[in-house]
N, C-alpha and C. Protein backbone atom coordinates (compact mmCIF):
# COMPACT_ATOMS: atom_id res chain seq x y z
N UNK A 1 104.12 109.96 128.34
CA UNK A 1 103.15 109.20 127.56
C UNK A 1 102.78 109.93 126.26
N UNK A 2 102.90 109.04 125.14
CA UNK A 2 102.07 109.48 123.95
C UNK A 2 100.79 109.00 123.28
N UNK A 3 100.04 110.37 123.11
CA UNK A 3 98.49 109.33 122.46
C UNK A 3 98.57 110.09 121.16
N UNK A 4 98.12 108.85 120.55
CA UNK A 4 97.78 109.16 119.01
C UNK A 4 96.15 109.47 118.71
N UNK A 5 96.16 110.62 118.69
CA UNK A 5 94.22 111.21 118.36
C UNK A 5 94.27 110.80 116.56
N UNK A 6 93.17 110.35 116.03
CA UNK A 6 92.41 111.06 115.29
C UNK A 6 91.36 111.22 115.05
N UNK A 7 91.18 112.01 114.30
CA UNK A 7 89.79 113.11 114.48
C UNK A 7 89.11 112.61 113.33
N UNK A 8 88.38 111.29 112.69
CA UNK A 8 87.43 110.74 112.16
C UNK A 8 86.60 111.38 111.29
N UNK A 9 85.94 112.42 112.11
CA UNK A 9 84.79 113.51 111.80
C UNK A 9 85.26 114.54 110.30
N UNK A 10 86.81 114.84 111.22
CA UNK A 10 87.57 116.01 110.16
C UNK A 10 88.05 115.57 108.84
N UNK A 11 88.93 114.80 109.26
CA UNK A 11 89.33 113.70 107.85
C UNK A 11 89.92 112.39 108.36
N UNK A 12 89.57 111.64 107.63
CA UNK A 12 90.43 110.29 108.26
C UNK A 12 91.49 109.85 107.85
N UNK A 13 92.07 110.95 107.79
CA UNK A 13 93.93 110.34 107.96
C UNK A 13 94.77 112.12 108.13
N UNK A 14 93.74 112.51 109.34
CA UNK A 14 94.26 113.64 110.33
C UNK A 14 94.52 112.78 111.07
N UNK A 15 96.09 113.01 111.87
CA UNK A 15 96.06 112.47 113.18
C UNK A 15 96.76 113.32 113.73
N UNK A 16 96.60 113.50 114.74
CA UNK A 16 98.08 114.09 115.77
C UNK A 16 98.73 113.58 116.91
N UNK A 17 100.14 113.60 116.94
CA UNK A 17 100.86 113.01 118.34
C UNK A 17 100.44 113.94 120.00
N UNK A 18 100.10 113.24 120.59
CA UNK A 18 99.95 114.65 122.07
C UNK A 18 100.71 113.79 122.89
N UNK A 19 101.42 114.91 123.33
CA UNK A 19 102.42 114.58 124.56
C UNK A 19 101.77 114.87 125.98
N UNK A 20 101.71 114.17 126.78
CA UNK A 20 100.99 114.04 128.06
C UNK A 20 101.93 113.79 129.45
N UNK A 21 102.01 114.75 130.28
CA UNK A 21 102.37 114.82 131.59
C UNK A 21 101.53 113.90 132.24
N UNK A 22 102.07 112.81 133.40
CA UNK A 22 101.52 111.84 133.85
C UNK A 22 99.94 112.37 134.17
N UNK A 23 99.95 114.00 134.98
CA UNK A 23 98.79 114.34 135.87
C UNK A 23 97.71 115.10 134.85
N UNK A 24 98.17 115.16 133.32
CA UNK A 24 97.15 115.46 132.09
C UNK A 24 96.79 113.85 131.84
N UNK A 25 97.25 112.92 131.51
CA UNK A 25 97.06 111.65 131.36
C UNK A 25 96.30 111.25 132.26
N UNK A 26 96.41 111.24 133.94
CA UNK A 26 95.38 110.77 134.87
C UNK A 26 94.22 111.36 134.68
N UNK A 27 94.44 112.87 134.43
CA UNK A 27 92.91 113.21 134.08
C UNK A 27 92.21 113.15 133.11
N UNK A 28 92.80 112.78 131.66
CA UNK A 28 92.16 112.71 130.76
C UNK A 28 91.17 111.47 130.59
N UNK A 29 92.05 110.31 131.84
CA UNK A 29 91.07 109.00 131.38
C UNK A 29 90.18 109.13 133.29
N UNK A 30 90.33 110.20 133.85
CA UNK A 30 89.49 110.24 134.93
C UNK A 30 88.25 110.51 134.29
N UNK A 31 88.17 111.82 133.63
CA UNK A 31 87.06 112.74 132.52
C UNK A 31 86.66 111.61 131.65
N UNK A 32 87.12 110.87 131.66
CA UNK A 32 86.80 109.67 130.36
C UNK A 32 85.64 109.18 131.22
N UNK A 33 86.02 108.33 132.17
CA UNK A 33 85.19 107.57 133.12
C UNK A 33 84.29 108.35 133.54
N UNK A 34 84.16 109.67 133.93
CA UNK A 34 82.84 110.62 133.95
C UNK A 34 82.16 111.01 132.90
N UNK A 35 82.79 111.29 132.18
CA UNK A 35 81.61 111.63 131.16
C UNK A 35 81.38 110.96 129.82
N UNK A 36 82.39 109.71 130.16
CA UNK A 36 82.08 108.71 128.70
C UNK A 36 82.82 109.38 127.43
N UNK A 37 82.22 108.57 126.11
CA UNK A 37 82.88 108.88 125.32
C UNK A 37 81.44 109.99 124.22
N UNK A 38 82.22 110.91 124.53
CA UNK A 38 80.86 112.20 124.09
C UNK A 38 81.56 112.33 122.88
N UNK A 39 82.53 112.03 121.92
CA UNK A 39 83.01 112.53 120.91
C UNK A 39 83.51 110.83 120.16
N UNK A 40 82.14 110.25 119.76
CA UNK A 40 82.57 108.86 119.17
C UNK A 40 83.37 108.94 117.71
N UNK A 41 83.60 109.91 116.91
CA UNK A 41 84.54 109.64 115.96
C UNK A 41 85.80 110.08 116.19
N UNK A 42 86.18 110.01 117.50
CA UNK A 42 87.71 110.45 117.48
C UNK A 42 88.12 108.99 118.58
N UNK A 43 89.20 108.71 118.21
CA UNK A 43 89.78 107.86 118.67
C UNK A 43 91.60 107.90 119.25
N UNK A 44 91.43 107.56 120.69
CA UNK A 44 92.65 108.11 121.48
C UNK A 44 93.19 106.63 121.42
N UNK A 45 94.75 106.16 121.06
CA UNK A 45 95.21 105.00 121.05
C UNK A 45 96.60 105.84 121.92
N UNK A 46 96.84 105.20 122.90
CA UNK A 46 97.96 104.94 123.62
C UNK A 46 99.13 104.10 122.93
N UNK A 47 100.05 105.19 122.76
CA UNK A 47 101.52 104.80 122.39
C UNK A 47 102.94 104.04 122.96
């Protein structure tokens, strides 16, 4: 899986590609569902 971050805050037209192992991916949107979205100018779009 690939997600496309960018980071809003820093500049808005930073982005970066992250490459995700299925069991970094399960947890990243497990941590999502616990602790919400604590960092509202960054935006994770699934590739």
């Amino acid at each position: 899986p690939v997600f496309l971050i960018n980071f809003a805050e820093v500049n808005n037209t930073a982005q970066n590609f992250v490459h995700f192992t299925e069991e970094e991916e399960d947890l990243v949107f497990r941590m999502h569902r616990l602790v919400g979205n604590r960092y509202p100018n960054t935006h994770i779009t699934y590739l």
